[in-house]
PDB file of N, CA and C in Angstrom:
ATOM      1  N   UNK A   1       6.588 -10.131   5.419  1.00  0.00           N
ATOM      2  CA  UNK A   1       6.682  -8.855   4.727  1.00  0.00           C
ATOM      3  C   UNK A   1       5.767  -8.824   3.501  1.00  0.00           C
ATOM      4  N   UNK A   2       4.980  -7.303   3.146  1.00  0.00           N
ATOM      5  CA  UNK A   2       4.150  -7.459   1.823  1.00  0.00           C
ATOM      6  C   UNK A   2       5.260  -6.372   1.000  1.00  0.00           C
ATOM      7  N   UNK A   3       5.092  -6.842  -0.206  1.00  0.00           N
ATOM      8  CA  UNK A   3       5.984  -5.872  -1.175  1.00  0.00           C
ATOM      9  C   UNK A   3       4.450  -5.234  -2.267  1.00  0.00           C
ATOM     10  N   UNK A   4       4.330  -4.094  -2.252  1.00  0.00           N
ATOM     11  CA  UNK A   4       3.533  -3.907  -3.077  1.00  0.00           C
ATOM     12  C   UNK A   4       4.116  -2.975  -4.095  1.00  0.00           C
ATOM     13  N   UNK A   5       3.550  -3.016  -5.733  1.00  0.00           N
ATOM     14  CA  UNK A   5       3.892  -3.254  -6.922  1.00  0.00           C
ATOM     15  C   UNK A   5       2.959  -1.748  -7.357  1.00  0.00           C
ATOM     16  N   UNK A   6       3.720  -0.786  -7.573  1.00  0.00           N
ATOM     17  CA  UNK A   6       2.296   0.216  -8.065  1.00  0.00           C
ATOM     18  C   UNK A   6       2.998   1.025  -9.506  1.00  0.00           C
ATOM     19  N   UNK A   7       2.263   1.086 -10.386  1.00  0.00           N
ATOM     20  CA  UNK A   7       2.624   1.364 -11.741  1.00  0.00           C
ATOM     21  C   UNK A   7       2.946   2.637 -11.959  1.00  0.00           C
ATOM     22  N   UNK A   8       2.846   3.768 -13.325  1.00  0.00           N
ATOM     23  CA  UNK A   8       3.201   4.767 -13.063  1.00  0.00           C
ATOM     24  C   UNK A   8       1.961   5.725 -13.389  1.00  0.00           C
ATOM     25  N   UNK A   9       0.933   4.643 -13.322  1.00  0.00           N
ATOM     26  CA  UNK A   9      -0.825   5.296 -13.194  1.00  0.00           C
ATOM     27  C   UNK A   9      -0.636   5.336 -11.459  1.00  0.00           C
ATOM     28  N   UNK A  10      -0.043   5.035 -10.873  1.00  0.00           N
ATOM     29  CA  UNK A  10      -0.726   4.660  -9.556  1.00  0.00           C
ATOM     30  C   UNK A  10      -1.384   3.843  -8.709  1.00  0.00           C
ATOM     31  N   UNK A  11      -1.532   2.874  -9.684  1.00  0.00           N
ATOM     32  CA  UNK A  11      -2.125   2.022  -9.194  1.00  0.00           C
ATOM     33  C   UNK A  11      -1.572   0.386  -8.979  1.00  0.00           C
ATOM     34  N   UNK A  12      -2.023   0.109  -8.118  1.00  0.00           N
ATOM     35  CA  UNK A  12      -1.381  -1.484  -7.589  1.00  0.00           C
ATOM     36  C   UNK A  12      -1.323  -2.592  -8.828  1.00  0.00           C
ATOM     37  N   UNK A  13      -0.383  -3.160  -8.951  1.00  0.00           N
ATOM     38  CA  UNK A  13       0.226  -3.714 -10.571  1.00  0.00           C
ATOM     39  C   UNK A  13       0.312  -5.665  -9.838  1.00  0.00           C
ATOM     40  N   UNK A  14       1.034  -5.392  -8.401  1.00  0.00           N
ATOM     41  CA  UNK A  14       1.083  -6.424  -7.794  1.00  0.00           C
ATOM     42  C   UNK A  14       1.123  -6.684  -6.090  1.00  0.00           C
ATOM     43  N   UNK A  15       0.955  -7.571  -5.541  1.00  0.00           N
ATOM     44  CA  UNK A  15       0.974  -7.256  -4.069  1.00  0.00           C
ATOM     45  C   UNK A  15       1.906  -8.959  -3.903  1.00  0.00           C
ATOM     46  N   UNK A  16       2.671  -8.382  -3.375  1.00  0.00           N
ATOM     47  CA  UNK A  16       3.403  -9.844  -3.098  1.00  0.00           C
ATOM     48  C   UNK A  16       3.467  -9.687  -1.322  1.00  0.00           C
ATOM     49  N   UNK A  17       3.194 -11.507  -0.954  1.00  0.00           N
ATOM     50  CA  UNK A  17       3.551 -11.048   0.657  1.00  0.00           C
ATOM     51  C   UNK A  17       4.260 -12.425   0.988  1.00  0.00           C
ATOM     52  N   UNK A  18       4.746 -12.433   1.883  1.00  0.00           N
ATOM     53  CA  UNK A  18       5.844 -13.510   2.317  1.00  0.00           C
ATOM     54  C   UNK A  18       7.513 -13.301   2.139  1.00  0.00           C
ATOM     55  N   UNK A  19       8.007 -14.253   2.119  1.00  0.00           N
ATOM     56  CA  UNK A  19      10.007 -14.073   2.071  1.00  0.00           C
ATOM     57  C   UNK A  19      10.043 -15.615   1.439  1.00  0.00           C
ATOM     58  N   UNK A  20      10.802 -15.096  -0.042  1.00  0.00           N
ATOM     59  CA  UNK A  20      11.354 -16.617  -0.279  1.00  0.00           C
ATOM     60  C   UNK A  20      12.715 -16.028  -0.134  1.00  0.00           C
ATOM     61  N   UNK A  21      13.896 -16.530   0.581  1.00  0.00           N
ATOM     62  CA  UNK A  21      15.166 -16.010   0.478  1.00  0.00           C
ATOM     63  C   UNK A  21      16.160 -17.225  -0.389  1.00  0.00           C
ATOM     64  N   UNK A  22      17.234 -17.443  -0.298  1.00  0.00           N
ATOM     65  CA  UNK A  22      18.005 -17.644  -0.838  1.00  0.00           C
ATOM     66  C   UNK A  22      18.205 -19.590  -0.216  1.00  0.00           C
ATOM     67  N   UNK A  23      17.622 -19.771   1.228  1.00  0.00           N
ATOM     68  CA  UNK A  23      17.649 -20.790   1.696  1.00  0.00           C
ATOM     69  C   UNK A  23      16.506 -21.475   0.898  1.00  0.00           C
ATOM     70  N   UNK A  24      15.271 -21.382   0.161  1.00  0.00           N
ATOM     71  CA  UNK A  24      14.269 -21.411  -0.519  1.00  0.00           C
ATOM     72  C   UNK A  24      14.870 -21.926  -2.042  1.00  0.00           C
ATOM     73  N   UNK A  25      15.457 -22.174  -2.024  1.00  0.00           N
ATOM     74  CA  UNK A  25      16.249 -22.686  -3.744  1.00  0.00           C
ATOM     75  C   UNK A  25      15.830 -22.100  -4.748  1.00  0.00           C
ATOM     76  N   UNK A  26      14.967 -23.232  -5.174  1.00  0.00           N
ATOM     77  CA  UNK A  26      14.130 -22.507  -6.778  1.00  0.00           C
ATOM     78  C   UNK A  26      13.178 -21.851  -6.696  1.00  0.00           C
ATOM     79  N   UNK A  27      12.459 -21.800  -5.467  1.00  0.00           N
ATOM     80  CA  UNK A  27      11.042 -20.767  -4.974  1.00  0.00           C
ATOM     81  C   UNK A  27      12.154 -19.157  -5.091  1.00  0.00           C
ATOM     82  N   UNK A  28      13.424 -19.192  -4.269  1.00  0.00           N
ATOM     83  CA  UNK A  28      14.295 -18.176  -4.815  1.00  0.00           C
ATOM     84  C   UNK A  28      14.171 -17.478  -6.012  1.00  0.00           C
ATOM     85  N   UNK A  29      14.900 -18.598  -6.982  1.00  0.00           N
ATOM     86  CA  UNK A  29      15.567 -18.029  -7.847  1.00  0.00           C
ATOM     87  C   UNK A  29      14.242 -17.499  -8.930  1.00  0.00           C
ATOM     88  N   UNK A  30      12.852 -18.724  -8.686  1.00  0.00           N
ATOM     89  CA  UNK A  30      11.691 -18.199  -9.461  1.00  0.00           C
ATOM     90  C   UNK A  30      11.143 -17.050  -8.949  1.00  0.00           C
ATOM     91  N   UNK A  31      11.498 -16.595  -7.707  1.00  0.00           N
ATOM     92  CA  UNK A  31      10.672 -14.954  -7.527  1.00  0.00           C
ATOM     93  C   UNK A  31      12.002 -13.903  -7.756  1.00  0.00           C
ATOM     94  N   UNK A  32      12.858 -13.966  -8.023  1.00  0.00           N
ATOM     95  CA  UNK A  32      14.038 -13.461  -8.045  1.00  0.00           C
ATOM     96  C   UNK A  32      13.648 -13.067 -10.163  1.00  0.00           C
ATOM     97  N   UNK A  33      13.384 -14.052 -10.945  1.00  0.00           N
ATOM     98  CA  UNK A  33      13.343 -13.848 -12.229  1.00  0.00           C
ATOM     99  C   UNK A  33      12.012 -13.537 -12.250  1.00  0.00           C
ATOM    100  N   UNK A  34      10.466 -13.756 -11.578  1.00  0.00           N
ATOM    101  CA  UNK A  34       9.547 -12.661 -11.632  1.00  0.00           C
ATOM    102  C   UNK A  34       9.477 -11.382 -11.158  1.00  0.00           C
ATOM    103  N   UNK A  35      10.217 -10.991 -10.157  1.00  0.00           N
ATOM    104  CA  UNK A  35      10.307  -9.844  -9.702  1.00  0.00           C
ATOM    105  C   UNK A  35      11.047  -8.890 -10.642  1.00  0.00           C
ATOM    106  N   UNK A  36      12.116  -9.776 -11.340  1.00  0.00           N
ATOM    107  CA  UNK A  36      12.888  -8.740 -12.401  1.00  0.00           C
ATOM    108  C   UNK A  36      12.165  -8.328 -13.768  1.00  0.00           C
ATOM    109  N   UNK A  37      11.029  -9.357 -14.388  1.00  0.00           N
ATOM    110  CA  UNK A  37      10.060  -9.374 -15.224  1.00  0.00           C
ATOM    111  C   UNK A  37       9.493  -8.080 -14.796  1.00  0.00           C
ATOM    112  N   UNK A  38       9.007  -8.158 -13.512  1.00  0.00           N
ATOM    113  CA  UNK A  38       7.763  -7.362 -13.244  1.00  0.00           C
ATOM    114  C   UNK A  38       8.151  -5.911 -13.308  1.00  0.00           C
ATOM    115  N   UNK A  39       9.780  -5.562 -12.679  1.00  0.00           N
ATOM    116  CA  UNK A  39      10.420  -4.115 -12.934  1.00  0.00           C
ATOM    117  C   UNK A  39      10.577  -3.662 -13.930  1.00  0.00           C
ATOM    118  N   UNK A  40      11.094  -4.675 -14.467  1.00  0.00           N
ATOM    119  CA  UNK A  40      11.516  -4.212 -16.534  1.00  0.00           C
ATOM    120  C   UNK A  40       9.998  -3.684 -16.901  1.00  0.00           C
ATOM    121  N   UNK A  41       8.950  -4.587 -16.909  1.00  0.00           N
ATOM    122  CA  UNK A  41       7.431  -4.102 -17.530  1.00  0.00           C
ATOM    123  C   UNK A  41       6.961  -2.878 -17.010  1.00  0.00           C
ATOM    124  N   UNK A  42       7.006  -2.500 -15.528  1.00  0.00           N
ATOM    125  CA  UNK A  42       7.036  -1.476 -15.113  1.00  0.00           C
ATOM    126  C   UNK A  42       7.520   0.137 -15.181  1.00  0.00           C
ATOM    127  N   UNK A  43       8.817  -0.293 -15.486  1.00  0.00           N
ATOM    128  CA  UNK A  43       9.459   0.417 -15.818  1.00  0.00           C
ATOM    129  C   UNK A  43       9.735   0.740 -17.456  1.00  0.00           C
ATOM    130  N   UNK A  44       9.192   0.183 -18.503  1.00  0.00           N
ATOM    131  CA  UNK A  44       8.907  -0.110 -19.926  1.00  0.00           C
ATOM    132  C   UNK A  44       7.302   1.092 -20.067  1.00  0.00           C
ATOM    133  N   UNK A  45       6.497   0.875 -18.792  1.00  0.00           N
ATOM    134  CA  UNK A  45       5.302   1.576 -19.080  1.00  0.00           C
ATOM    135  C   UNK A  45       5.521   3.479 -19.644  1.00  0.00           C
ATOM    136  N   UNK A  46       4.669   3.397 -20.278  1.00  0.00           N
ATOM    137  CA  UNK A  46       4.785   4.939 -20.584  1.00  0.00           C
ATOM    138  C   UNK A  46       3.553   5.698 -19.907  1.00  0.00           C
TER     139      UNK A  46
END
């Protein structure tokens, strides 16, 4: 799967592709606390 990341210019912020799930441990829990980084900043944009 690709997850793509687009700001509130429109434009692509990030492109993530693959699945780390929950069987993935700390590859988990580390895209789990960048992905939440990346919404907050996103969502922070004006």
């Amino acid at each position: 799967p690709t997850t793509i990341f687009i700001n509130k210019k429109g434009e692509i912020s990030k492109v993530h592709t693959g699945y780390n799930g929950p069987a993935t441990g700390v590859h988990y829990e580390a895209y789990k606390n960048e992905f939440n980084v990346l919404i907050e900043k996103l969502l922070a944009e004006k």
